[in-house]
N, C-alpha and C. Protein backbone atom coordinates (compact mmCIF):
# COMPACT_ATOMS: atom_id res chain seq x y z
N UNK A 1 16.93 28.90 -64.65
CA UNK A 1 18.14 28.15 -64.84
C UNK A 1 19.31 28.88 -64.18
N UNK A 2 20.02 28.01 -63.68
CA UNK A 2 21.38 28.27 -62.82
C UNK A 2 22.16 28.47 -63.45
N UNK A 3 23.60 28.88 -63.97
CA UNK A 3 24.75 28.67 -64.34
C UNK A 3 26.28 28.10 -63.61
N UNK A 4 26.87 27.04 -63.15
CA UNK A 4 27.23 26.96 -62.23
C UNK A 4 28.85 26.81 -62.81
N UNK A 5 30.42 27.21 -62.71
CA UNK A 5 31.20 26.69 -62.90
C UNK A 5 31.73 26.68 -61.71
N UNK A 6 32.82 25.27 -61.69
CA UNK A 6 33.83 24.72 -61.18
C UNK A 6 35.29 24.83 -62.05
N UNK A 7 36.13 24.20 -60.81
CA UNK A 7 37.46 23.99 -61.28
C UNK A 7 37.71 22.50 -60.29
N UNK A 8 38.52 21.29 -61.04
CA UNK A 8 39.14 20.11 -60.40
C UNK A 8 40.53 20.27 -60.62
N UNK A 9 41.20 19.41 -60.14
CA UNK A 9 42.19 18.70 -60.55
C UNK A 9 42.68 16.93 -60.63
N UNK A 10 43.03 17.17 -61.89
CA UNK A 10 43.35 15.76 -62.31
C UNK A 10 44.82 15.17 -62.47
N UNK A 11 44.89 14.59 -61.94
CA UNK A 11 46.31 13.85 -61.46
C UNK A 11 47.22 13.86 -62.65
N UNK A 12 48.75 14.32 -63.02
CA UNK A 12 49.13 14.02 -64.30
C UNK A 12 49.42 12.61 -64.57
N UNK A 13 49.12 12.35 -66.00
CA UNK A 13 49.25 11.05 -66.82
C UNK A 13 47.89 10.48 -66.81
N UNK A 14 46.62 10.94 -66.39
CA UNK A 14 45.41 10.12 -66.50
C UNK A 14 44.11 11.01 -67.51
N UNK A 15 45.11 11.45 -68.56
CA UNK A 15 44.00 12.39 -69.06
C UNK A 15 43.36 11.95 -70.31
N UNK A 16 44.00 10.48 -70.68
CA UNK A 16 43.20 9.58 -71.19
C UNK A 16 42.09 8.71 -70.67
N UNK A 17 42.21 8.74 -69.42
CA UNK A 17 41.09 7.51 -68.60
C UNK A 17 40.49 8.72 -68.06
N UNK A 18 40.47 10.25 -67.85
CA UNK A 18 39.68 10.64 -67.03
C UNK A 18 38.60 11.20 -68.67
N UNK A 19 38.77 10.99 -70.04
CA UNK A 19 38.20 10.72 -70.97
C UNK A 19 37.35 10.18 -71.29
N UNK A 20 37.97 8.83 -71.14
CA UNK A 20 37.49 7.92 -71.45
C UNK A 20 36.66 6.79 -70.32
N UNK A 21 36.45 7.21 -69.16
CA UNK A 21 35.76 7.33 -68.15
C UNK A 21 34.32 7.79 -68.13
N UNK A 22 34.68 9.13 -68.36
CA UNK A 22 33.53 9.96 -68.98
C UNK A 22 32.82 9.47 -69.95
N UNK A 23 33.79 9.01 -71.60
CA UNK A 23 32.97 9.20 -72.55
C UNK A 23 31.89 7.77 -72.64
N UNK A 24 31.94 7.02 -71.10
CA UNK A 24 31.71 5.68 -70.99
C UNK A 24 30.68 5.78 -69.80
N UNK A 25 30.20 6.85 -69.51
CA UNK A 25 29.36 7.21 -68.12
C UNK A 25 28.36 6.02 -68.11
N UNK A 26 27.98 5.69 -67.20
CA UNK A 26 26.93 4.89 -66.56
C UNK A 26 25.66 5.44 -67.07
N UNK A 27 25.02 4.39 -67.51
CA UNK A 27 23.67 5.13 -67.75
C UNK A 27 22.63 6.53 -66.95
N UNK A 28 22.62 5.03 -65.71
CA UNK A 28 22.46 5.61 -64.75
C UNK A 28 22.85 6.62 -63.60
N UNK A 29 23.91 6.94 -63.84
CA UNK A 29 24.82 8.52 -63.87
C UNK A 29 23.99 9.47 -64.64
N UNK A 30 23.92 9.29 -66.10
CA UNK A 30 23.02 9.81 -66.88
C UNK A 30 21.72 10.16 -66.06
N UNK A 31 21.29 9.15 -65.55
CA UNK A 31 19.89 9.70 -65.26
C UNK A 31 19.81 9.99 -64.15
N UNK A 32 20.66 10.03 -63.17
CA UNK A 32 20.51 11.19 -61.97
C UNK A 32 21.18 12.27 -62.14
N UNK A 33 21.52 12.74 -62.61
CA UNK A 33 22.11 14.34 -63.21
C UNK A 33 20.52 14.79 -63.77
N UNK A 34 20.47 13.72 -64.68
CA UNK A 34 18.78 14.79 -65.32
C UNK A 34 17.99 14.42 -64.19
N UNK A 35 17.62 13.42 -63.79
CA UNK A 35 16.66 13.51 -62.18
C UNK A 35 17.16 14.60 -61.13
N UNK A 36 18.56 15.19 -61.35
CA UNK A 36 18.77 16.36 -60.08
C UNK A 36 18.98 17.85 -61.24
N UNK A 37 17.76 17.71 -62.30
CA UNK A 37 17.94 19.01 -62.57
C UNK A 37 18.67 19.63 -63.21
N UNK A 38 20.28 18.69 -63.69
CA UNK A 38 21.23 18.94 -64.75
C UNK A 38 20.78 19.31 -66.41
N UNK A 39 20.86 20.18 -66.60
CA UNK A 39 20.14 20.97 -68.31
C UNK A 39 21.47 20.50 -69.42
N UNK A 40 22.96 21.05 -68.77
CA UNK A 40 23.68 20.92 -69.66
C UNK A 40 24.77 20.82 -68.68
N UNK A 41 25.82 19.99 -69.42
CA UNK A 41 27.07 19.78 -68.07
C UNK A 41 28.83 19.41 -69.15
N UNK A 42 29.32 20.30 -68.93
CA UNK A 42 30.73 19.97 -70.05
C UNK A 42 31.82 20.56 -68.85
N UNK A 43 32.62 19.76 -69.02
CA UNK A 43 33.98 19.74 -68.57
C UNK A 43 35.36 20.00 -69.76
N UNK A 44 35.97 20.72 -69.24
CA UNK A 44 37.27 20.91 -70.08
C UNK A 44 38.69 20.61 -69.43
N UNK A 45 39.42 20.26 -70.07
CA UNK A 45 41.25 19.99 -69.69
C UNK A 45 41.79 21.25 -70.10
N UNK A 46 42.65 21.66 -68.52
CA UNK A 46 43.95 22.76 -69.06
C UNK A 46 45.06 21.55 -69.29
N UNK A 47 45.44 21.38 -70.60
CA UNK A 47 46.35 20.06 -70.65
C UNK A 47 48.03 20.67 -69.90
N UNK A 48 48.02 22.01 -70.13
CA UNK A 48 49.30 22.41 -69.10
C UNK A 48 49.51 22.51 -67.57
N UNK A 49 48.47 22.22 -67.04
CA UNK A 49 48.27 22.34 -65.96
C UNK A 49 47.50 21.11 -65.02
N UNK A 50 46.27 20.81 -66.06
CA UNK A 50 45.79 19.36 -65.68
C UNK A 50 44.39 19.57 -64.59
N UNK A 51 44.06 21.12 -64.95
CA UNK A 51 43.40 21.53 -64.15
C UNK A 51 41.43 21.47 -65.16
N UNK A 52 40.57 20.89 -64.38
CA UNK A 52 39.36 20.64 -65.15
C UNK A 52 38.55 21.74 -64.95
N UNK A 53 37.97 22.33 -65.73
CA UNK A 53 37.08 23.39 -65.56
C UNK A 53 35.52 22.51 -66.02
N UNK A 54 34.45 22.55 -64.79
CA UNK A 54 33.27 22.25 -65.15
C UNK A 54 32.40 22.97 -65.02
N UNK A 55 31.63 22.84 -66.20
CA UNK A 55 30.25 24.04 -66.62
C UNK A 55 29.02 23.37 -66.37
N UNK A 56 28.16 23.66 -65.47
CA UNK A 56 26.67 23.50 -65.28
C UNK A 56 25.54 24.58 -65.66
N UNK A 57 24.43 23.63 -66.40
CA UNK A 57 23.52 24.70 -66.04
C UNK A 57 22.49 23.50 -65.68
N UNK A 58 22.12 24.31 -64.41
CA UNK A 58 20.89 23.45 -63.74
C UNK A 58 19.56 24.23 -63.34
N UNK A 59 19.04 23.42 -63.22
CA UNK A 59 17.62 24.13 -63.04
C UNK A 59 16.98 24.84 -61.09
N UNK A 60 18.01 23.78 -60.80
CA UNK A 60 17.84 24.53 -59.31
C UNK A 60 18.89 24.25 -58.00
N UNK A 61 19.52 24.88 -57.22
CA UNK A 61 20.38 24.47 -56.70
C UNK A 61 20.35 23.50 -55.81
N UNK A 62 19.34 23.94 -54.91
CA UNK A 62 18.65 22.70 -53.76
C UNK A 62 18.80 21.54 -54.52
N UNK A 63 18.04 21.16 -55.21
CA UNK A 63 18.10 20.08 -56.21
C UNK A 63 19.14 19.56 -56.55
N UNK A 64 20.35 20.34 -57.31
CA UNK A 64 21.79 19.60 -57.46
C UNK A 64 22.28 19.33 -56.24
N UNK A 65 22.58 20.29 -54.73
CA UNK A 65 22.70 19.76 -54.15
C UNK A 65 22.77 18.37 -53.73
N UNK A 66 21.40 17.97 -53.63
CA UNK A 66 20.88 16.64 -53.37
C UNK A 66 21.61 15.59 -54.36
N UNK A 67 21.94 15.84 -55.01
CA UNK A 67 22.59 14.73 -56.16
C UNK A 67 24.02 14.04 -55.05
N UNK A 68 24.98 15.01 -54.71
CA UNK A 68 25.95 13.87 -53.97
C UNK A 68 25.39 13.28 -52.95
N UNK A 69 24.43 13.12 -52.19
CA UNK A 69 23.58 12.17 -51.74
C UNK A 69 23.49 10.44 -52.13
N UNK A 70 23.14 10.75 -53.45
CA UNK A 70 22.72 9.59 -53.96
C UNK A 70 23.93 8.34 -53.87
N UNK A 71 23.51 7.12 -54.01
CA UNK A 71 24.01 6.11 -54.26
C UNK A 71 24.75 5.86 -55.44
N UNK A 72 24.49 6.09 -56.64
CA UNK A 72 24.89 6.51 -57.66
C UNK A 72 26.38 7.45 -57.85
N UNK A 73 25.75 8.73 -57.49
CA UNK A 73 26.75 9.22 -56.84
C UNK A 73 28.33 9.29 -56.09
N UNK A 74 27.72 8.80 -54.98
CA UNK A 74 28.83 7.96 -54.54
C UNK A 74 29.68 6.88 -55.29
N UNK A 75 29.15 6.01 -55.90
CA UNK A 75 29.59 5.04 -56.42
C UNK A 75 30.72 5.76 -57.66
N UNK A 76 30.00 6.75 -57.91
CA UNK A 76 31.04 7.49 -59.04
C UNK A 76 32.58 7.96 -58.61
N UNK A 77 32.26 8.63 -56.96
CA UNK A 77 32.78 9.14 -56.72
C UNK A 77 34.17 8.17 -56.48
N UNK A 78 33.54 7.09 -56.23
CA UNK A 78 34.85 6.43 -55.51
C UNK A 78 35.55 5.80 -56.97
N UNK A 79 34.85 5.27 -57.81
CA UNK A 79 35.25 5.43 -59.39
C UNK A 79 36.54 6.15 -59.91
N UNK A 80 36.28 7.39 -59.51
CA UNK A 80 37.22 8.38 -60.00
C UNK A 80 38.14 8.60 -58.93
N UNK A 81 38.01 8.54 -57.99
CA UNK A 81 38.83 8.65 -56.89
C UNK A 81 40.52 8.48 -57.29
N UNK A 82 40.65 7.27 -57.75
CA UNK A 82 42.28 7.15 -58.39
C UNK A 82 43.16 8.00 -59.47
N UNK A 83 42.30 9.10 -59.97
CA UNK A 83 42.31 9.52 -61.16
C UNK A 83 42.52 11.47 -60.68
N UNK A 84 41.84 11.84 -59.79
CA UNK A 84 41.63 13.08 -59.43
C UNK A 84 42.17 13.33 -57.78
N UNK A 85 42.24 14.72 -57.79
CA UNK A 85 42.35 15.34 -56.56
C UNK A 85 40.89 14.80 -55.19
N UNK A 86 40.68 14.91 -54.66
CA UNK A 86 39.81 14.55 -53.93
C UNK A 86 39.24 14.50 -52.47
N UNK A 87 37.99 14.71 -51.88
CA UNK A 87 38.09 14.64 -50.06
C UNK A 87 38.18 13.85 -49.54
N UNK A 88 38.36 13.74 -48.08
CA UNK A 88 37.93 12.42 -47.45
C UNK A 88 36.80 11.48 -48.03
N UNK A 89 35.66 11.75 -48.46
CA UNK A 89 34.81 11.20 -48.81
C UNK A 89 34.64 10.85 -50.41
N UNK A 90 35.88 11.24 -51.07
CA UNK A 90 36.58 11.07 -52.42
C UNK A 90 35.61 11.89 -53.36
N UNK A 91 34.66 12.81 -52.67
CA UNK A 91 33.94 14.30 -53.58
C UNK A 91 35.60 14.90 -54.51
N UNK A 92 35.44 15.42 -55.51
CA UNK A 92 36.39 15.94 -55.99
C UNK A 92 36.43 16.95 -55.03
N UNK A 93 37.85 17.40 -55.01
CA UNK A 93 38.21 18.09 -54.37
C UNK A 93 38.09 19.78 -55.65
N UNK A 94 36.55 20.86 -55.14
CA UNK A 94 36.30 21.52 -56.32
C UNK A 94 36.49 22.83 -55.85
N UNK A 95 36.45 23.85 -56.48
CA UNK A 95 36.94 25.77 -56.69
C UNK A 95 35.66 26.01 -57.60
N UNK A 96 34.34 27.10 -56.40
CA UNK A 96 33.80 27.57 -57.24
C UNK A 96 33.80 28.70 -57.87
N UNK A 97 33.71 28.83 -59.55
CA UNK A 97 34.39 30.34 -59.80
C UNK A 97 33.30 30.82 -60.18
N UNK A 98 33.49 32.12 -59.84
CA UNK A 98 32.28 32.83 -59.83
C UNK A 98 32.50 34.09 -61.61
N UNK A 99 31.37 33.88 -61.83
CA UNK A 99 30.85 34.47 -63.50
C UNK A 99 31.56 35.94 -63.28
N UNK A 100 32.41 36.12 -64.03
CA UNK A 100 32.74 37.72 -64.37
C UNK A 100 31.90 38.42 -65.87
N UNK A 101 31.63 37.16 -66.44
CA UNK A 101 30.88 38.04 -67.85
C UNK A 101 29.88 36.52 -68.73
N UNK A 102 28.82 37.13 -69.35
CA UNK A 102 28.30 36.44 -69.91
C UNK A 102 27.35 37.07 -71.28
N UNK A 103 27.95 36.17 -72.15
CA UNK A 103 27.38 36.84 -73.78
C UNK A 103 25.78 36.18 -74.38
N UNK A 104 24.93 36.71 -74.04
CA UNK A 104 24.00 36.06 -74.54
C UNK A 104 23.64 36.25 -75.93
């Protein structure tokens, strides 16, 4: 198992729909995260800042990789697109931070 965190950003005033977005995921969202290997996946709000911190643990990287690929995927992406920071290709625009400590 992988451990993977990120950092987003989320646009101010949408930190109810980028919620409630979530707490409304597509099934099938659901099941390509676990089809690409996703174990456990939580996101948090800096509500002062508006900045998202996301926690993965996956089972293999190649594998997550392959997930923005998908159709699914995409479809999410452009979903959220109005709501977040973002690329040309409306991928969140993400910061990977790398583990300074871990308590097992």
């Amino acid at each position: 198992m992988t451990r993977k965190a990120i950092r987003m950003q989320l646009y101010p005033g949408y930190e109810n729909e980028y919620k409630k977005r979530h707490d409304e995921l597509w099934p099938e969202m659901r099941n390509m995260l676990k089809d690409h290997g996703v174990i456990n996946y939580a996101i948090f709000l800096d509500k002062e800042t508006n900045a998202l911190f996301g926690y993965l643990e996956i089972e293999d990287e190649d594998k997550w990789a392959q997930s923005a690929y998908t159709e699914i995927n995409q479809k999410w992406w452009n979903h959220m697109a109005d709501i977040m920071e973002t690329n040309e290709d409306h991928s969140p625009k993400t910061v990977n931070l790398v583990e300074v400590f871990n308590f097992n």
